[in-house]
Structure formats: C-alpha cells, structure tokens
Protein backbone atom coordinates (compact mmCIF):
# COMPACT_ATOMS: atom_id res chain seq x y z
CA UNK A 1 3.44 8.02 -29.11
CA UNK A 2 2.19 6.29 -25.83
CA UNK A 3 -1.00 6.06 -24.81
CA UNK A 4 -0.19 5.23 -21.11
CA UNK A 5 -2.06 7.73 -18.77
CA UNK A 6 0.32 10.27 -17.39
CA UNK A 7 1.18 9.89 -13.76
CA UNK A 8 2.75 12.32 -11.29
CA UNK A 9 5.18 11.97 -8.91
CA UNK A 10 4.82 10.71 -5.57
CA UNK A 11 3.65 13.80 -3.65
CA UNK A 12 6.41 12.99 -0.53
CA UNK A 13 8.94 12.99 -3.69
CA UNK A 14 8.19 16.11 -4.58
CA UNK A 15 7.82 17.61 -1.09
CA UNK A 16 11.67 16.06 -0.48
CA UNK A 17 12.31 18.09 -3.29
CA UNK A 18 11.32 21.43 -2.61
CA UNK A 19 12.94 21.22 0.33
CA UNK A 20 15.68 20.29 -1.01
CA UNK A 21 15.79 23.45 -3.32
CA UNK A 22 15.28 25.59 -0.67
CA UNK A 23 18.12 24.73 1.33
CA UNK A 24 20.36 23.98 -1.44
CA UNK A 25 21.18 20.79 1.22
CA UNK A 26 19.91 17.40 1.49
CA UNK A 27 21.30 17.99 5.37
CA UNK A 28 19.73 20.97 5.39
CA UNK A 29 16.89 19.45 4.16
CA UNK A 30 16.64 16.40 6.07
CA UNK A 31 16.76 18.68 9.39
CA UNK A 32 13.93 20.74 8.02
CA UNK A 33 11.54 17.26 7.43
CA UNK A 34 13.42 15.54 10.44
CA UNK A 35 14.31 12.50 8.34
CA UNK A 36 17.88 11.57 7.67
CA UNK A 37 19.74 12.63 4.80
CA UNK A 38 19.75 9.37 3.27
CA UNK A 39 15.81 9.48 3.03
CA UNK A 40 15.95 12.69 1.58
CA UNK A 41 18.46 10.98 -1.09
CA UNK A 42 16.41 8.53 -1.81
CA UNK A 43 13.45 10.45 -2.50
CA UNK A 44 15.30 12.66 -4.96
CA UNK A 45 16.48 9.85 -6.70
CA UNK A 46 12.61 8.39 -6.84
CA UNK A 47 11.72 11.46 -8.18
CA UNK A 48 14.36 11.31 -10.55
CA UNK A 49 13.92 7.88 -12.22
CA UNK A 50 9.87 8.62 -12.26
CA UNK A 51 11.57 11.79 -14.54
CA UNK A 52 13.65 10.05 -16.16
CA UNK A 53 16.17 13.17 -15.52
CA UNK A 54 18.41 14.59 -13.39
CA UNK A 55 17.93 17.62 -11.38
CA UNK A 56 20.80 18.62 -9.35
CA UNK A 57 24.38 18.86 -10.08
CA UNK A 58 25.99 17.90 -6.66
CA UNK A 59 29.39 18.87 -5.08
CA UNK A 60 30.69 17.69 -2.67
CA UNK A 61 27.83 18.21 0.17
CA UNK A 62 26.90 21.49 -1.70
CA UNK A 63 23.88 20.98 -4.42
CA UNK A 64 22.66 22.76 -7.39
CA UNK A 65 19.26 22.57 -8.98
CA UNK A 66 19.64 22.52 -12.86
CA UNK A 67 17.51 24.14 -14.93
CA UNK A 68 14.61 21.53 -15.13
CA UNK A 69 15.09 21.79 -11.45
CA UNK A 70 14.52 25.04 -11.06
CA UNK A 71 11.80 25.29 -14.06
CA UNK A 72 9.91 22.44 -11.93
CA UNK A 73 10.67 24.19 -8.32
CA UNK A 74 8.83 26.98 -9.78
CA UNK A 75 5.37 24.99 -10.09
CA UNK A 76 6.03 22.66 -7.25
CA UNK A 77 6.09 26.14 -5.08
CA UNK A 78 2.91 27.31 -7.07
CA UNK A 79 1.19 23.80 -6.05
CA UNK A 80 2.22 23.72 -2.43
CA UNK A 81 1.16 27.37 -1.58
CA UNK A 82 -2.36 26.70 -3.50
CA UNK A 83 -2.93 23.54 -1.05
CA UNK A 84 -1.63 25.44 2.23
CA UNK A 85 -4.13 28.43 1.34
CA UNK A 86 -7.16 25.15 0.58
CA UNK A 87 -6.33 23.48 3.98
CA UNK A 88 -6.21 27.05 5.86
CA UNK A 89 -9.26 28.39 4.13
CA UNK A 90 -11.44 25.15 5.18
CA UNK A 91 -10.40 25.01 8.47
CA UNK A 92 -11.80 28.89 9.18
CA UNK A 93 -14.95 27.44 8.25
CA UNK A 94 -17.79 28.34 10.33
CA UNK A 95 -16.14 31.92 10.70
CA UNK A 96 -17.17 34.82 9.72
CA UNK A 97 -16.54 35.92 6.01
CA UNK A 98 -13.03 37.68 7.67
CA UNK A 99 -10.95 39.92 5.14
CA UNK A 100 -7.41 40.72 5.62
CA UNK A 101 -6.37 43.56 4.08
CA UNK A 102 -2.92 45.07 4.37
CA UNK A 103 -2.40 48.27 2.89
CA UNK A 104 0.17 50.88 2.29
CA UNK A 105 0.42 53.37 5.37
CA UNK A 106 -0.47 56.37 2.77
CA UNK A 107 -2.94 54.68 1.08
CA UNK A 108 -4.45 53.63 3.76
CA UNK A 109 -4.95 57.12 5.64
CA UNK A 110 -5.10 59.16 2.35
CA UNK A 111 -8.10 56.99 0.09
CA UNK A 112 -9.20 54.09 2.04
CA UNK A 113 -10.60 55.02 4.70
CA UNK A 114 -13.16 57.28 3.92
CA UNK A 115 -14.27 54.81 1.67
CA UNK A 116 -13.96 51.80 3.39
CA UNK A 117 -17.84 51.77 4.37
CA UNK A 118 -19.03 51.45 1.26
CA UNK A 119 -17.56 48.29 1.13
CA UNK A 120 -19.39 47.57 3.92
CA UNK A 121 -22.58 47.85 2.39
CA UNK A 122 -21.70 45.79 -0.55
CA UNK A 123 -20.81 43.12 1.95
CA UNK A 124 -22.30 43.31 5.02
CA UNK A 125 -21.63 40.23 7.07
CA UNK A 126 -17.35 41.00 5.66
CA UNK A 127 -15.31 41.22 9.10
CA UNK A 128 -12.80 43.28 7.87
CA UNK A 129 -9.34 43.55 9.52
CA UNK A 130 -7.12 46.33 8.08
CA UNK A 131 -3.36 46.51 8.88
CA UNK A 132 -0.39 49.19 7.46
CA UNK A 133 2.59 48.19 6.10
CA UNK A 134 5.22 49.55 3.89
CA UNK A 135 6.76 46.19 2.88
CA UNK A 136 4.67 43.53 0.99
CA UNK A 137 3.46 41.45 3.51
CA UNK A 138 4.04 37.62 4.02
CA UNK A 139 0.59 36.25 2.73
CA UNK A 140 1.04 33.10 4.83
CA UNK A 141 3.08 33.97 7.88
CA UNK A 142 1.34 37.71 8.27
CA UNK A 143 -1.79 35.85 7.49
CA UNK A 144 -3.12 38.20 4.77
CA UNK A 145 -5.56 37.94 1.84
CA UNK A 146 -4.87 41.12 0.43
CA UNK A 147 -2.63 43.77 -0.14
CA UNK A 148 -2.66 47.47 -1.70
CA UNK A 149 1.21 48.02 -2.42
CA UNK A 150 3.65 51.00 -3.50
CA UNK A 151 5.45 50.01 -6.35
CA UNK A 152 6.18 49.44 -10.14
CA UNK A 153 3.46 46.21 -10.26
CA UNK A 154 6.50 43.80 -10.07
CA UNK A 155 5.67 40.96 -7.79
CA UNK A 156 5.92 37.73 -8.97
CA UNK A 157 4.57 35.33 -8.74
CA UNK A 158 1.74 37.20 -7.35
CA UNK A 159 -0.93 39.14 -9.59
CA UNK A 160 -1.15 42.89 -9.29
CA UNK A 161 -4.12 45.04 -10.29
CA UNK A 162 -3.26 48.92 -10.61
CA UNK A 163 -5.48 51.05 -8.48
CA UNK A 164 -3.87 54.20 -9.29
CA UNK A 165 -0.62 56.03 -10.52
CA UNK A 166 0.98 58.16 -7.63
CA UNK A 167 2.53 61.33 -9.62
CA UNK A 168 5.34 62.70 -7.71
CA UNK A 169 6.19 66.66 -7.39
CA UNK A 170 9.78 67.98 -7.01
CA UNK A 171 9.40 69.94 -4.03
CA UNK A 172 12.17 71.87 -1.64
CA UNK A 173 11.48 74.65 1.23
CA UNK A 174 12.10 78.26 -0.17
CA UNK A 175 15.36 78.45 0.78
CA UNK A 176 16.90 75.22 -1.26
CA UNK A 177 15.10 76.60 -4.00
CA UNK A 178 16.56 80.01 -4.19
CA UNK A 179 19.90 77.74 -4.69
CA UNK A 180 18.91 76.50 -8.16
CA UNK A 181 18.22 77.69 -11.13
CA UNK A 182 17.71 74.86 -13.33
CA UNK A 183 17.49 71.13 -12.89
CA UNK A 184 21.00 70.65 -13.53
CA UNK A 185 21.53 72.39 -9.85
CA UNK A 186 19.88 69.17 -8.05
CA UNK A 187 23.48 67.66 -8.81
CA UNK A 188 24.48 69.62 -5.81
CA UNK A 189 21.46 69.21 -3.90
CA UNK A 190 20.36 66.26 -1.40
CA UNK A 191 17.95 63.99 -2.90
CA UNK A 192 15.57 62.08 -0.40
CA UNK A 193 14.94 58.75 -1.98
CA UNK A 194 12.26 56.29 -0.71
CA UNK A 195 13.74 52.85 0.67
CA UNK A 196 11.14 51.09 -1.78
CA UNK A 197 12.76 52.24 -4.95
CA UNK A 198 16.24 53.31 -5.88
CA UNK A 199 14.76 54.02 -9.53
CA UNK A 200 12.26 56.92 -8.25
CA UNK A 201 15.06 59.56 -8.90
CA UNK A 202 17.19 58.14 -11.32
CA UNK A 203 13.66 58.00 -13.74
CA UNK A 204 13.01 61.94 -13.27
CA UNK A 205 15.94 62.63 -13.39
CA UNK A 206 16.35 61.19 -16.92
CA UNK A 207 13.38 62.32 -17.96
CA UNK A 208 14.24 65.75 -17.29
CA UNK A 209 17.93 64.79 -19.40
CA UNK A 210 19.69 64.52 -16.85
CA UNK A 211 21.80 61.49 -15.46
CA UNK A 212 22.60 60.32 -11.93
CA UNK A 213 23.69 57.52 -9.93
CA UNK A 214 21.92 56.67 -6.50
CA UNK A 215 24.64 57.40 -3.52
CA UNK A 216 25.18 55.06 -1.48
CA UNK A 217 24.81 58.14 1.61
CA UNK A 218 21.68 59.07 0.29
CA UNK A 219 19.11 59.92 2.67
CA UNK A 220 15.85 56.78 2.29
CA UNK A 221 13.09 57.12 4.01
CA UNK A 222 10.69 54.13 4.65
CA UNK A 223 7.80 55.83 4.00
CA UNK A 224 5.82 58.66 2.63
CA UNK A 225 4.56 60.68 5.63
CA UNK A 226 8.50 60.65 6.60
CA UNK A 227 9.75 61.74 3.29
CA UNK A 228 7.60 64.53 3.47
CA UNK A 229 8.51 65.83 6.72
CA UNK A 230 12.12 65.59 5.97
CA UNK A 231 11.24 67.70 3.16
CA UNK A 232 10.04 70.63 5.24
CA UNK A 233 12.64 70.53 7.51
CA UNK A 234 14.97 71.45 4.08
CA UNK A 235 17.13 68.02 4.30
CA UNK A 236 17.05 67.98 0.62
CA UNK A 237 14.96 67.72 -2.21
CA UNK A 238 12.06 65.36 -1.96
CA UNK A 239 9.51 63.49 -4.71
CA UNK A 240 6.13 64.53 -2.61
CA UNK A 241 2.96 63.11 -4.11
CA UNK A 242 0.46 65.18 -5.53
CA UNK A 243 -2.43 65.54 -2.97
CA UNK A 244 0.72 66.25 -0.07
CA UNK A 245 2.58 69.11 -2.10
CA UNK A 246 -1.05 70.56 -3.00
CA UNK A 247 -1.52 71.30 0.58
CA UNK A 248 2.27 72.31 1.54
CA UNK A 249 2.87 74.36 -1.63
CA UNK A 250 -0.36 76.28 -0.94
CA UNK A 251 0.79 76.92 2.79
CA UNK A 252 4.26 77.95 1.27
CA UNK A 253 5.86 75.50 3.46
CA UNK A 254 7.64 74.33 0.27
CA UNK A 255 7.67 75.03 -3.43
CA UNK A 256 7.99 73.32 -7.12
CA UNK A 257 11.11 74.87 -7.94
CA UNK A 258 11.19 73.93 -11.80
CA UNK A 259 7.05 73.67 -11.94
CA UNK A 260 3.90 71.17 -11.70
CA UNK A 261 3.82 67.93 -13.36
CA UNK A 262 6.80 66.68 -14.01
CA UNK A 263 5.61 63.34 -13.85
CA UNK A 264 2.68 63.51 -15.52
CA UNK A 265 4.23 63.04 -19.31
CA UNK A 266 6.86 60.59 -18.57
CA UNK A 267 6.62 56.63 -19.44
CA UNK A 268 4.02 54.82 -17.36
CA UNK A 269 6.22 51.87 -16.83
CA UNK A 270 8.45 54.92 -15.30
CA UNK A 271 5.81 55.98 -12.36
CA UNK A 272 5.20 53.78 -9.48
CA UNK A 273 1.41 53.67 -8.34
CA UNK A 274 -0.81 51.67 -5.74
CA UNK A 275 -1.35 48.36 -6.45
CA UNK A 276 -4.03 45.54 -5.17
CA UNK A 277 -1.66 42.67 -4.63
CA UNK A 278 -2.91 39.11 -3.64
CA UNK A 279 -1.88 35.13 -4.33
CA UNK A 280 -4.12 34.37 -7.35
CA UNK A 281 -5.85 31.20 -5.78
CA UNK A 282 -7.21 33.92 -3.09
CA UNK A 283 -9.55 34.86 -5.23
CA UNK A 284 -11.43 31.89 -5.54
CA UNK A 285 -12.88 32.91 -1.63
CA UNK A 286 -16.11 34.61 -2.35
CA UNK A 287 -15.70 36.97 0.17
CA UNK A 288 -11.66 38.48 -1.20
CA UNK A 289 -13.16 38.35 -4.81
CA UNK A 290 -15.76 41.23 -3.43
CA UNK A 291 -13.64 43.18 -2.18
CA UNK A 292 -11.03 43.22 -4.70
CA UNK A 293 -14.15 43.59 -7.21
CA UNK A 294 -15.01 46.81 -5.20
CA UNK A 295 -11.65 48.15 -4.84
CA UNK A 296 -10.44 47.98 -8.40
CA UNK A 297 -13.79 49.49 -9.71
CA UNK A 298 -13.76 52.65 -6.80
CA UNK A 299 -11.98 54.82 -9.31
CA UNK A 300 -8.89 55.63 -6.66
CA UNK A 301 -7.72 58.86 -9.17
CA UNK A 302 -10.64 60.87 -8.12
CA UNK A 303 -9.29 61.42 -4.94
C-alpha cells in the first residue's frame, strides 16, 4: 500500500474534460474553450495517464464517455457548480443579504404571500426578490437561490425538502357528471392532464383499479389556475386541488362526481406536493439557510 500523498488532477485537465463530456466532441469542445482540438486531446490524455485509465471510447470524430467517465463527470459537475456559486456569492459582497426565491405560480398566490412578512421579521435586512415559474428554474442562468416546486421531489442532483402534499379532487361541471356513473365512465371522458406530470392520472386512475394510458391528444395544461378554468368551461375532467374545488364545488360551478378524497389514502410516493428546491452548497449563505429554515418549519398544510 503506498504512502505517497494523493494528488488530483490538473484543474485545466479536468475542465478539458467536462467539456468534453458535454459536447460529446473534442471539436465541439475545443470551440467551446477556444483552443484547438489538439489541446483539448492532449489534456484528456494528461488526465488520463494522471488516472492511469481510459475514459472515452472514441469513433471516428464521435466520443463516448465510459463509465468511469461518466461516474467522474458526475463529481467534476458537482465541483465546478460549487466554485461558480463561491466566486458569484463573493463578488455580491457588500450587497444586501438579497434572496431569490422562485416559486410555483399557485404556491406562490395561494400560501406565500400572506405569509411572506413574517419572514420579514425573522430577517429584516433580507431583500427579497420573488419570481413565478412553473418549470424549475436555471439556478445559475435565472440567477436563483431558491425554489418552491410542483412535483414528485425528483430533482437530482439538487436536494428537495417537502413543504406540503397537494391532494387532488376529481372534479367535472354538472353536466359531464350526469354522463357517468362510475369511474369506469372517465374511459370516455376527456382527462385534463398537467404538462408537469404524465403520471398524475395514470396514479388515480390505478388507484381507483382502473388502467389507462396517457393520449398523446390529451389536453396539458401548464399550470394550475389554467387547468382549473378549463375545468369549468366542461373540456373534460380535471385533478383540481383541494382549497380550488372547495370554493367551486360550494358555488356548484363543478362537482366530485365519485366523492371527496380520493387522494387522500393512496401511496405518498403516488401524490405530487410543493417542494423547497435549492443547490445544496446554497445553503451555506446565511441569509438562504433562514429562509429555507422558516419556510420548511411554517407548517404549509394549515392552509
């Protein structure tokens, strides 16, 4: 066993080669650094003998990454993004103690802002910047330090912190609903789907025993406000969540055609919920690590 210190790579090396994996082209490559593709040859093959390995299988002017490649892409990634958030965070310096939160569009009108001062007096000196979104932002190109997200709590390699299921009702106008007299009668029904998920249905559906396949000409809607709409105009049958089909059910503008809480028993890998979503080296800014301590302890259920 040696007892020689271990050394890493040259750092150019191993910026060459995450480049490199990107583009799956050392031309490719080469026009991203602005180097030739012979430098970008050489430094893989630096990197390579300082291995001891090899990590792409090449052909022709097409490349591969292996799989110690792509296992070491993985961390190189990890590694770059922690130093581009150290060299962006130190150069705001002098700023204000900004916080960039993006949030879902529902979550956002629904639960965070009628709350949002109380984070103010936990912080006070926070300059808070709130934006909507319904896709996960960029962290780095949207400039963002946190995000509340729709979704299952799959977003690697990011960490996600559940703030709260959102439990979905089947809900139709009157008139849909006169047309079926069990669940099996949503086969002939329009299903409004959300763009986010193509699972949504397919997961209620099974739960009630039932088994469908998403259609291709399904109508998606990009968000919830939309779905819901759609749903009172009677373009199909809609998942509306809880707090929106209390107020449209009591109005009688639509109605739970096979009852209440259909959701509310089914796996909870199976119902998607708002999530606080952020890079974990964010967290090491004093400022992000208040709010998200705030936001995950508010107790988001309670309505």
């Amino acid at each position: 066993m040696s007892d020689r210190p271990f050394r890493l790579p040259p750092l150019n090396a191993l910026r060459v080669f995450h480049t490199a994996v990107r583009h799956r082209s050392f031309r490719s490559a080469a026009d991203d650094l602005l180097v030739t593709p012979q430098a970008v040859s050489q430094q893989i093959k630096l990197l390579e003998e300082t291995l001891g390995l090899e990590l792409f299988e090449r052909k022709g002017r097409v490349i591969e990454p292996n799989e110690q490649a792509i296992l070491l892409a993985h961390y190189v990634q990890s590694a770059f993004e922690e130093m581009e958030e150290g060299v962006r965070r130190v150069t705001k310096v002098g700023r204000r103690n900004r916080i960039n939160v993006n949030a879902s569009p529902y979550f956002a009108t629904r639960y965070l802002l009628d709350r949002i001062a109380k984070f103010r007096e936990t912080l006070t000196d926070a300059d808070l910047r709130l934006t909507t979104m319904v896709e996960l932002p960029d962290f780095v190109a949207d400039d963002v330090d946190v995000a509340i997200q729709w979704g299952y709590g799959s977003w690697k390699p990011y960490e996600s912190t559940l703030l709260m299921y959102d439990y979905k009702e089947i809900c139709c106008t009157p008139d849909i609903a006169r047309k079926m007299a069990s669940p099996e009668d949503l086969a002939s029904q329009a299903l409004l789907h959300p763009v986010l998920s193509d699972r949504l249905w397919p997961d209620v559906l099974s739960h009630l025993g039932l088994t469908a396949e998403v259609s291709q000409a399904a109508i998606r809607f990009q968000d919830a406000a939309t779905m819901r709409r759609a749903t009172v105009a009677g373009l199909g049958v809609g998942l509306i969540s809880t707090i929106d089909a209390d107020e449209d059910l009591k109005l009688g503008k639509l109605v739970a055609p096979f009852g209440r809480g259909i959701m509310r028993d089914m796996a909870r890998e199976h119902v998607p919920g708002f999530y606080l979503v952020l890079p974990r080296a964010h967290r090491r800014v004093s400022s992000i690590a208040a709010f998200c301590k705030w936001i995950a302890a508010e107790g988001w259920a309670k309505g």
